[in-house]
Structure formats: C-alpha cells, structure tokens
N, C-alpha and C. Protein backbone atom coordinates (compact mmCIF):
# COMPACT_ATOMS: atom_id res chain seq x y z
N UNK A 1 26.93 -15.84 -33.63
CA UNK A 1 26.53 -16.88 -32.69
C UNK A 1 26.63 -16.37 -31.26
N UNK A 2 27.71 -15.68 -30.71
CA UNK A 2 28.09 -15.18 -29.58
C UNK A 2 27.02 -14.18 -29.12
N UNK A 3 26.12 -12.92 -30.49
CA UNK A 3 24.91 -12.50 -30.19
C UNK A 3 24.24 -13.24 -29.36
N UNK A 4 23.66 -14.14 -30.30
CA UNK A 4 22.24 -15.03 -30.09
C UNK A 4 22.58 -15.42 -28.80
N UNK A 5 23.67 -16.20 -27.98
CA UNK A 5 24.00 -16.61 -26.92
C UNK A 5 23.21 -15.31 -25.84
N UNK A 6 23.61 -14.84 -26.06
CA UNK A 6 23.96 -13.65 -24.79
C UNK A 6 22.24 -12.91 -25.22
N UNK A 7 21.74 -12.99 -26.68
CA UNK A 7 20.34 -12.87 -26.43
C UNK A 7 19.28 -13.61 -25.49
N UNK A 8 19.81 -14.88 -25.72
CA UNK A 8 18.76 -15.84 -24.84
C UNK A 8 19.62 -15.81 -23.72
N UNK A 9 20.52 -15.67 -23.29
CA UNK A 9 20.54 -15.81 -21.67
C UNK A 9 19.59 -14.18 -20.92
N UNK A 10 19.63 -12.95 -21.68
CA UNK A 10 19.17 -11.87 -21.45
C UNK A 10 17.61 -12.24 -21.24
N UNK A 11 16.91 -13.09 -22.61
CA UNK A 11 15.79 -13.60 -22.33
C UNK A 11 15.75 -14.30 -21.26
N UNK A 12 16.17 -15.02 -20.80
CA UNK A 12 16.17 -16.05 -19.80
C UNK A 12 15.98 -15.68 -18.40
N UNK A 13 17.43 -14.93 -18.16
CA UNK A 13 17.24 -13.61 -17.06
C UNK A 13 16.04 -12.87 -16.64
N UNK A 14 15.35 -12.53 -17.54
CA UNK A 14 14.41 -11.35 -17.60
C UNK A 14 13.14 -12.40 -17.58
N UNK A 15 12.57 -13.30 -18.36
CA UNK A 15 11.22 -14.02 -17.35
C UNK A 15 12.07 -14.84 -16.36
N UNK A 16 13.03 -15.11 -15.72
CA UNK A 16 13.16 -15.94 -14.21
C UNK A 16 13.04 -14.72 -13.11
N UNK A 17 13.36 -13.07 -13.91
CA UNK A 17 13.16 -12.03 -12.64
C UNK A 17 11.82 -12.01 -12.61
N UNK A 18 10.68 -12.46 -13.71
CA UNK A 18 9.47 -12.10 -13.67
C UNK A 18 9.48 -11.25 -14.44
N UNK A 19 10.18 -10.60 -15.24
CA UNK A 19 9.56 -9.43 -16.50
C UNK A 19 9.01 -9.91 -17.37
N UNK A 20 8.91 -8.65 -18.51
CA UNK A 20 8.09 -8.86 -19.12
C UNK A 20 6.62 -8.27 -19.66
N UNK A 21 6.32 -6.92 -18.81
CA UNK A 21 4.71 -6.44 -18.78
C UNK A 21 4.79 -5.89 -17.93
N UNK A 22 3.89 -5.20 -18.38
CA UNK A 22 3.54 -3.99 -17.09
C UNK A 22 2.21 -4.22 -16.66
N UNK A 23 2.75 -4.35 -15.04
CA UNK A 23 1.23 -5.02 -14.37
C UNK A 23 0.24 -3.77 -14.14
N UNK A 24 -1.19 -3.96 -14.67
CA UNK A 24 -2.32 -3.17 -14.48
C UNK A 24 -2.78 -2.93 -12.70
N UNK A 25 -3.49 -2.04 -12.92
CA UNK A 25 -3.58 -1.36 -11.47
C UNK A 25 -4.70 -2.77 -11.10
N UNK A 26 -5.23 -3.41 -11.78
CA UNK A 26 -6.45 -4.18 -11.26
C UNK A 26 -5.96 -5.85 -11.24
N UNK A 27 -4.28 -5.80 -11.16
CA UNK A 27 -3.27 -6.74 -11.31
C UNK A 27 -3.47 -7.37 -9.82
N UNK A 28 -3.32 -8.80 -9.44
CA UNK A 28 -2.97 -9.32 -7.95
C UNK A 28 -2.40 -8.27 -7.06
N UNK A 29 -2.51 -8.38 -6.18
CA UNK A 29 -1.36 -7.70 -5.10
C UNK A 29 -0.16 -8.65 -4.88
N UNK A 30 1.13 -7.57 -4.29
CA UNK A 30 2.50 -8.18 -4.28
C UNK A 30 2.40 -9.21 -3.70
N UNK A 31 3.18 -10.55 -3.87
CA UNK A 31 3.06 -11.44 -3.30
C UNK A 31 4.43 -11.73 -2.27
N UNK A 32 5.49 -10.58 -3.02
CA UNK A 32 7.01 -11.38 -1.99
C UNK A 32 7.46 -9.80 -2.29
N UNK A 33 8.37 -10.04 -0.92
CA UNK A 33 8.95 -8.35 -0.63
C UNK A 33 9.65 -7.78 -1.49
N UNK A 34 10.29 -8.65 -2.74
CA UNK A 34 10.71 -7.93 -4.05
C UNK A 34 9.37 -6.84 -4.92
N UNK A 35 8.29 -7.98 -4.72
CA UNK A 35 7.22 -7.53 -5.39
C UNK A 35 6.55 -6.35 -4.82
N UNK A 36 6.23 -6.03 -3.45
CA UNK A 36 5.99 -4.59 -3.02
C UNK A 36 6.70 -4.18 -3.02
N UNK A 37 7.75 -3.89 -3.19
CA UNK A 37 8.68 -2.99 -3.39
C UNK A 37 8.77 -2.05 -4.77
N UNK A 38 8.21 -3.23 -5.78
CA UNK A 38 7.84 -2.87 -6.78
C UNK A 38 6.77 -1.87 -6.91
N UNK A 39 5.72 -2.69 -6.48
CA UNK A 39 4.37 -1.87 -6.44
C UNK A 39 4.23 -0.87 -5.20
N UNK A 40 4.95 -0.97 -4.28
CA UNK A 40 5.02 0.56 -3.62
C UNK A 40 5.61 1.85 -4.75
N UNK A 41 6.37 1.52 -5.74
CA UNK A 41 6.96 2.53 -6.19
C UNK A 41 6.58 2.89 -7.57
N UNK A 42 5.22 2.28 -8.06
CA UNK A 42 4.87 2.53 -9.04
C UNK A 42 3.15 3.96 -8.52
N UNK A 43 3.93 4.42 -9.65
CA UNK A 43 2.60 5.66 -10.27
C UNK A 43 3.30 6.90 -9.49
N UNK A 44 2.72 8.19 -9.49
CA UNK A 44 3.55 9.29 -8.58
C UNK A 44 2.40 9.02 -7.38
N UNK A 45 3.00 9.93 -6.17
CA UNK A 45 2.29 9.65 -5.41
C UNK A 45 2.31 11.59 -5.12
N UNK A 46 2.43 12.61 -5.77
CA UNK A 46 2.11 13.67 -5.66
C UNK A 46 0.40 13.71 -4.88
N UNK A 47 0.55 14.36 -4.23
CA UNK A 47 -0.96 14.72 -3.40
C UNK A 47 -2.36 15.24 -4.68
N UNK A 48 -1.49 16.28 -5.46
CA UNK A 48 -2.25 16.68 -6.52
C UNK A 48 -3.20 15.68 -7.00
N UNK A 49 -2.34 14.83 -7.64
CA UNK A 49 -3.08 13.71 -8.13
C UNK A 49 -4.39 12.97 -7.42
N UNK A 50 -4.32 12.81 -6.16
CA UNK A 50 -5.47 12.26 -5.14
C UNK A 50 -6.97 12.98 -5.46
N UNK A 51 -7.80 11.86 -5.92
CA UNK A 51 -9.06 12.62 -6.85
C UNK A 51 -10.52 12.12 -5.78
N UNK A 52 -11.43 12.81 -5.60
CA UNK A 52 -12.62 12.17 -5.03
C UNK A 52 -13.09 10.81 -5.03
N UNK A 53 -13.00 10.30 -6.38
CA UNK A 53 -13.46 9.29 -6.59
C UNK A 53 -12.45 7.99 -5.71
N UNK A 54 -11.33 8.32 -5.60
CA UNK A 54 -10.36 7.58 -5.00
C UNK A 54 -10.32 7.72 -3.83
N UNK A 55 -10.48 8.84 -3.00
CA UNK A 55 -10.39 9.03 -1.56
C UNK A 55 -12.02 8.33 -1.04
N UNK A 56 -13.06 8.20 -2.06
CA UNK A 56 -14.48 7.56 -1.73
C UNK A 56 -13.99 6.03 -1.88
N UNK A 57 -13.17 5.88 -2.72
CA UNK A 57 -12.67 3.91 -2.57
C UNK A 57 -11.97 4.02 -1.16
N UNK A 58 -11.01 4.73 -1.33
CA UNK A 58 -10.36 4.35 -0.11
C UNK A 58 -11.33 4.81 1.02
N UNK A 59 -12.06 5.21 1.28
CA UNK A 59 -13.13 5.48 2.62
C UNK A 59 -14.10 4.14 2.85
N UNK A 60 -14.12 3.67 1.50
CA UNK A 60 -15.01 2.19 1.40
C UNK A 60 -14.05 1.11 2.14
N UNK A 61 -12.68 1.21 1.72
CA UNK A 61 -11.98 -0.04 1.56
C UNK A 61 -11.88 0.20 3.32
N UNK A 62 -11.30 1.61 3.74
CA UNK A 62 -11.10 1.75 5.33
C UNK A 62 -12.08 1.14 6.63
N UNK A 63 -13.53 1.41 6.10
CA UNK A 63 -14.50 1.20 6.70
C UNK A 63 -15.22 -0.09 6.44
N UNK A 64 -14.31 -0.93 5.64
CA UNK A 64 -14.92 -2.45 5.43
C UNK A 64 -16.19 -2.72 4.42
N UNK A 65 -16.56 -1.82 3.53
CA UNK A 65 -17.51 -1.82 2.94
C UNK A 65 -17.25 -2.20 1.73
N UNK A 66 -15.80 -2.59 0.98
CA UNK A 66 -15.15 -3.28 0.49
C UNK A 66 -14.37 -4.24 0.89
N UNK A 67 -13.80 -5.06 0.52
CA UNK A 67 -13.14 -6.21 0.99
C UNK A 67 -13.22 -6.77 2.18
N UNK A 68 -12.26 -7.92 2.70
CA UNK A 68 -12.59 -8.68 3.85
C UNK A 68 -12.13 -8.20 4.90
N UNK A 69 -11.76 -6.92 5.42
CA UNK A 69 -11.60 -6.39 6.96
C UNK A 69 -11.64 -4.84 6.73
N UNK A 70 -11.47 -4.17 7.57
CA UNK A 70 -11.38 -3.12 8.26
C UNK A 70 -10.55 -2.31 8.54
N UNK A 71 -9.71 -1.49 8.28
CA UNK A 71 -8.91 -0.80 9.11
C UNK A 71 -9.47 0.24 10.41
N UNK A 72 -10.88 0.41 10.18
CA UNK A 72 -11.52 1.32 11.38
C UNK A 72 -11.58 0.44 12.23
N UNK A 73 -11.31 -0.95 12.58
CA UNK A 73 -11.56 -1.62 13.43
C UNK A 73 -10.27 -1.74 14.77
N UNK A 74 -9.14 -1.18 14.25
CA UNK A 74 -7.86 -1.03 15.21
C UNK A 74 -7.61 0.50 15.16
N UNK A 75 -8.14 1.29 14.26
CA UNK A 75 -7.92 2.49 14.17
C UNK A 75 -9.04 3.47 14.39
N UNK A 76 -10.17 2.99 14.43
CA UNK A 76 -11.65 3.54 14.73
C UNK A 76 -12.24 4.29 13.48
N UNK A 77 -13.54 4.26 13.75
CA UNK A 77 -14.37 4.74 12.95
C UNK A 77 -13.75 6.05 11.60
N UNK A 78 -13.35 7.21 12.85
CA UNK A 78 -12.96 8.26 12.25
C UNK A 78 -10.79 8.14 12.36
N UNK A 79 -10.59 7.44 12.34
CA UNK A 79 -9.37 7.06 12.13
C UNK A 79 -8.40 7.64 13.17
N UNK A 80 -9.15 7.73 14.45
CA UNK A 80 -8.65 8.95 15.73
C UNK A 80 -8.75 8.19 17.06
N UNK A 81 -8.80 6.85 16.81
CA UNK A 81 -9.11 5.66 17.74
C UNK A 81 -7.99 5.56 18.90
N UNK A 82 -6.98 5.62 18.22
CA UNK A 82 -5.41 5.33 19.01
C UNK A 82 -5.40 4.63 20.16
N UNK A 83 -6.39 3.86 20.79
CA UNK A 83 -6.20 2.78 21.62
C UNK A 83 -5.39 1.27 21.31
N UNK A 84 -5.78 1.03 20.23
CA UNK A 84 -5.39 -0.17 19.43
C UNK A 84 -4.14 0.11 18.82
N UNK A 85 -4.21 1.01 18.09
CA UNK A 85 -3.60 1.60 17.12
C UNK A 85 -3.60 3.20 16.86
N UNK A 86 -2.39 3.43 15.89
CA UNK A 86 -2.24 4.92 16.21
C UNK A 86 -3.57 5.75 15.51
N UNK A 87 -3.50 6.57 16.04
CA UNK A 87 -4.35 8.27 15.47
C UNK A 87 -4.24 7.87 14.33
N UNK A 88 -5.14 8.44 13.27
CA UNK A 88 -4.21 8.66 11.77
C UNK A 88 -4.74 9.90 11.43
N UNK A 89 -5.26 10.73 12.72
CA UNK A 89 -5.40 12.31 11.82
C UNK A 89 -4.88 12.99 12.92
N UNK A 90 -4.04 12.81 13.41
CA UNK A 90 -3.62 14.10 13.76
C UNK A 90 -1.87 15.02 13.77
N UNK A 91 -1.63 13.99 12.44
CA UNK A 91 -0.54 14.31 11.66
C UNK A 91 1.39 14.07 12.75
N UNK A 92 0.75 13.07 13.88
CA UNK A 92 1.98 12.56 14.35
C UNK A 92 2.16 10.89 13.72
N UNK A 93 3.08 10.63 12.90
CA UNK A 93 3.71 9.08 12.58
C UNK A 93 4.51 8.87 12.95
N UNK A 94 3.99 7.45 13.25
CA UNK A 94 5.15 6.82 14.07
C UNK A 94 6.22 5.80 13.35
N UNK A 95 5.37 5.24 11.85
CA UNK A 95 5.89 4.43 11.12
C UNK A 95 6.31 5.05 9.63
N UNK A 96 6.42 6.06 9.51
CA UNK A 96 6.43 6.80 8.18
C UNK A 96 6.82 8.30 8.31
N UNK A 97 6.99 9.20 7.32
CA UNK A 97 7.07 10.57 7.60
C UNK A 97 5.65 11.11 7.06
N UNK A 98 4.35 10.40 6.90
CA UNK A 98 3.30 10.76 6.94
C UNK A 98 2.93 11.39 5.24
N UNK A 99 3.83 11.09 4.59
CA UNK A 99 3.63 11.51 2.95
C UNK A 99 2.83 9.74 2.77
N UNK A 100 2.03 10.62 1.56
CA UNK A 100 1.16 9.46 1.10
C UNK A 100 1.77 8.43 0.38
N UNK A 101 3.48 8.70 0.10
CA UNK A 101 4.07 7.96 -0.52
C UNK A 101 4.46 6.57 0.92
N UNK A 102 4.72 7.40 2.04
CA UNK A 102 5.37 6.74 3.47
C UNK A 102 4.20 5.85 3.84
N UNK A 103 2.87 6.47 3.85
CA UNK A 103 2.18 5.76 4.23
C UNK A 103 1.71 4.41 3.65
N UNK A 104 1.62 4.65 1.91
CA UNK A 104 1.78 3.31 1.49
C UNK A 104 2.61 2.31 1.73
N UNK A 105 3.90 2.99 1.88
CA UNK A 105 4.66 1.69 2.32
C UNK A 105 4.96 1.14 3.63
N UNK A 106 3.89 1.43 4.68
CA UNK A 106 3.42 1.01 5.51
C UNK A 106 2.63 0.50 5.40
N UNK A 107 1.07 0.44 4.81
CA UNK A 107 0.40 -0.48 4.07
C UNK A 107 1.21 -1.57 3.94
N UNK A 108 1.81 -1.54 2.58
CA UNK A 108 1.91 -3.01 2.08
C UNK A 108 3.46 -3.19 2.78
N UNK A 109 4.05 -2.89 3.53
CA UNK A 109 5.08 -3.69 4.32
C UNK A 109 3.86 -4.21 6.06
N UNK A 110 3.61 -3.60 6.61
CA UNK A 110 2.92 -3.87 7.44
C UNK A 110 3.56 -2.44 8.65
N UNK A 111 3.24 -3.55 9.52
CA UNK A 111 4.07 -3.10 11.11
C UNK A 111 4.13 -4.24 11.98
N UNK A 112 5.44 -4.73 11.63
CA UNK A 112 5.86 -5.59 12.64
C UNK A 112 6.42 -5.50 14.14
N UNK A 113 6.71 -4.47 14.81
CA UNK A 113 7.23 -4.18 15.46
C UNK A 113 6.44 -2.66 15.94
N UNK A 114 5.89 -2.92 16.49
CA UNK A 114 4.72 -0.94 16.75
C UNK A 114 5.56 -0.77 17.84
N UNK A 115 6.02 1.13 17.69
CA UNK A 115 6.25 1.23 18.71
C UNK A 115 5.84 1.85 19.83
N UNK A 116 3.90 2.12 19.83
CA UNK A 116 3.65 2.42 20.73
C UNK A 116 2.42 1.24 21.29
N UNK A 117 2.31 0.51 20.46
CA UNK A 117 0.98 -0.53 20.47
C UNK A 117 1.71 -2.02 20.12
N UNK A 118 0.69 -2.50 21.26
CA UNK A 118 1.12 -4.27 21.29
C UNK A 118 0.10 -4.74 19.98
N UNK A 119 -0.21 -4.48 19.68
CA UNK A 119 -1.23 -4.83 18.31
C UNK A 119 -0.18 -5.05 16.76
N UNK A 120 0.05 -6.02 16.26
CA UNK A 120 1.13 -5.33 14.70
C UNK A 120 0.10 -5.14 13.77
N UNK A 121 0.39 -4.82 12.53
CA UNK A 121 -0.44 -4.37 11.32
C UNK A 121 -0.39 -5.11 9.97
N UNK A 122 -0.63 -6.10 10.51
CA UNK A 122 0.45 -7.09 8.98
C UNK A 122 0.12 -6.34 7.67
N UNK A 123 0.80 -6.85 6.69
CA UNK A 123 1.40 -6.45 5.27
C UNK A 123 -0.74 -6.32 5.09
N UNK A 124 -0.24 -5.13 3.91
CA UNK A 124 -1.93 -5.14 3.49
C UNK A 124 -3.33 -4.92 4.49
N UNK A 125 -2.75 -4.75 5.79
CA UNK A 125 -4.10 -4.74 6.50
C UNK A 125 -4.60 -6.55 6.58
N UNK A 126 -3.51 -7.19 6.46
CA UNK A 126 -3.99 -8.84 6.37
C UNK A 126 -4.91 -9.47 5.12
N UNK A 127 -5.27 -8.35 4.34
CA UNK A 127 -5.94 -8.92 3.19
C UNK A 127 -5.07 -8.80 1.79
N UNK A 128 -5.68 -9.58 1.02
CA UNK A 128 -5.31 -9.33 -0.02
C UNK A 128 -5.62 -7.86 -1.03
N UNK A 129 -4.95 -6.89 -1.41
CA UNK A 129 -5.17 -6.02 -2.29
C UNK A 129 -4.65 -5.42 -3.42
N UNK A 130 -5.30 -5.35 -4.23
CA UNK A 130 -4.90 -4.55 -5.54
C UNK A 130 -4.28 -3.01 -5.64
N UNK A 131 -3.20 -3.11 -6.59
CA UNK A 131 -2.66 -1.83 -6.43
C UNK A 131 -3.56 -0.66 -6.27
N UNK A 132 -4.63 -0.64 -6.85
CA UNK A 132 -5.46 0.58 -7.10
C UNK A 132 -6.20 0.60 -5.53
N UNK A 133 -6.52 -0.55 -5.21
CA UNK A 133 -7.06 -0.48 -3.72
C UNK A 133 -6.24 -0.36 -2.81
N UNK A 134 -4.72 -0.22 -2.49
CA UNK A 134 -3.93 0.27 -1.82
C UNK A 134 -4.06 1.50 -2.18
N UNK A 135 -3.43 2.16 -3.22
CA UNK A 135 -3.52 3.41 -3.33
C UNK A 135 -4.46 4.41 -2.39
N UNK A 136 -5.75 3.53 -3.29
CA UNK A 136 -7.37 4.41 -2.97
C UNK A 136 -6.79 4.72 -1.26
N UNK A 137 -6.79 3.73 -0.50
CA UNK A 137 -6.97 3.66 0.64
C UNK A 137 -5.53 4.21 1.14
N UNK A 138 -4.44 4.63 0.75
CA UNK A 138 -3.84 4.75 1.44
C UNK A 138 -3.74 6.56 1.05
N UNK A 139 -4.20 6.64 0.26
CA UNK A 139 -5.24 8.26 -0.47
C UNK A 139 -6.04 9.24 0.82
N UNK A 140 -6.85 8.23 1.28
CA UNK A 140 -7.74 8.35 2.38
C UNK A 140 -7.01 8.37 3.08
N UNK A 141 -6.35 7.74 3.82
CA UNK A 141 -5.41 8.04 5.12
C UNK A 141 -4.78 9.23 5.08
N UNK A 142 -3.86 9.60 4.00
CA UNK A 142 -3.03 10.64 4.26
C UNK A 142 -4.32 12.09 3.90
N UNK A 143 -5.59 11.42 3.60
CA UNK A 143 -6.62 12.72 3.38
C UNK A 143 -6.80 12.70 5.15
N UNK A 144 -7.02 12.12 5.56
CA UNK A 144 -7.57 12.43 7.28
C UNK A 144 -6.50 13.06 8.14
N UNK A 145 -5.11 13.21 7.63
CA UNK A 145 -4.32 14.28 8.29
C UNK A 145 -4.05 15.38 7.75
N UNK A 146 -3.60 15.33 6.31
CA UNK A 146 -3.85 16.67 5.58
C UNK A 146 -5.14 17.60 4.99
N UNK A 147 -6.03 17.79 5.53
CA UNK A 147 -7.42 18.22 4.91
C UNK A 147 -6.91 19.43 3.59
C-alpha cells in the first residue's frame, strides 16, 4: 500500500511539473521562464551540426520573410546596423559570449536591460516561436560572425 501511495504522489508531481513527453521541435514556444530554460537547453548546439537548410530558415525568419517581425529591422539588413541595436557580425557581444548556444539564450530570454542601446529586445524577438525556428535563426546569427 505504502508503494502505490508514493506511486501516485510521483505521478502527481510529474504532470503538475508538466512532464510527461518530449516536446517536438514543431512544439509551441516556451511560454514561462521555467519553460525556456528548458528549451534553451535542448538538442546540442555544436556549430558542426548547423546545416544550410537551417541557416536558409534562419535567414528567412531574420529578414521577416517568415513570421510576424524582423530582426533586420533593429539590427539591419546585413545584421551590421548597430544604430538601434548591436552589430551581429563583427564578433563583439555584449549580451552573450557569442557561442550559438549564448546567443540562443538571448533570443528567447530577450534583452531587458541593453547596455549600449536604449532599444530592449524582448523574449523571442516579440513573436511567438518554435523551437526549430529559434534554433534556425539563432544558426544564422552566430553564421554572420563566424563565417
């Protein structure tokens, strides 16, 4: 009896944390800072891995040709704008140590606090995105400083 107890409170525990499954790359985006935290730290983020087809999403997603905004729009065209917002190729960060792992989690935390620009960066670029469309795009970014 003392099992079964301590089985269902384990059950219980585990869907009130939300387990349960492993969320697909084409899953919602995080919704609460437990949850990016999560999804910042899923998949490797080795450079190796970064494939054409992904650095072409993330060049879509950067340039607004996917989803509902822009990141060339505070960061410019070729991502070298730094009026608004910082450079992103010329391998100085200000919010990260510039690994594609750092940079995602600048993505999906944001920039609340810039410290060279009155502009912030909210969580996601302000939109909603899917893990695979963070990635893509945050693929592309760290491609425009490391060629």
């Amino acid at each position: 009896m003392r099992a079964l107890s301590s089985l269902v409170v384990l059950v219980a525990t585990v869907a009130a944390c939300g387990g349960g499954g492993e969320a697909s790359s084409d899953s919602a985006p995080a919704t609460s800072a437990g949850d990016a935290a999560v999804a910042s730290t899923s998949g490797s983020f080795d450079p190796a891995t970064i494939t054409p087809a992904m650095v072409a999403q993330g060049d879509s997603l950067f340039h607004g040709l996917i989803g509902a905004t822009s990141c060339q729009a505070c960061h410019g065209a070729d991502g070298a704008q730094a009026t608004v917002a910082p450079n992103l190729t010329d391998g100085e960060w200000l919010h990260s140590d510039g690994s594609w792992e750092g940079i995602h989690k600048t993505v999906v935390a944001g920039v609340m606090a810039p410290k060279q620009f009155t502009s912030i960066m909210p969580p996601y670029g302000g939109i909603p995105m899917t893990e695979e469309h963070t990635r893509a795009v945050t693929a592309y970014v760290y491609k425009l400083s490391h060629p």
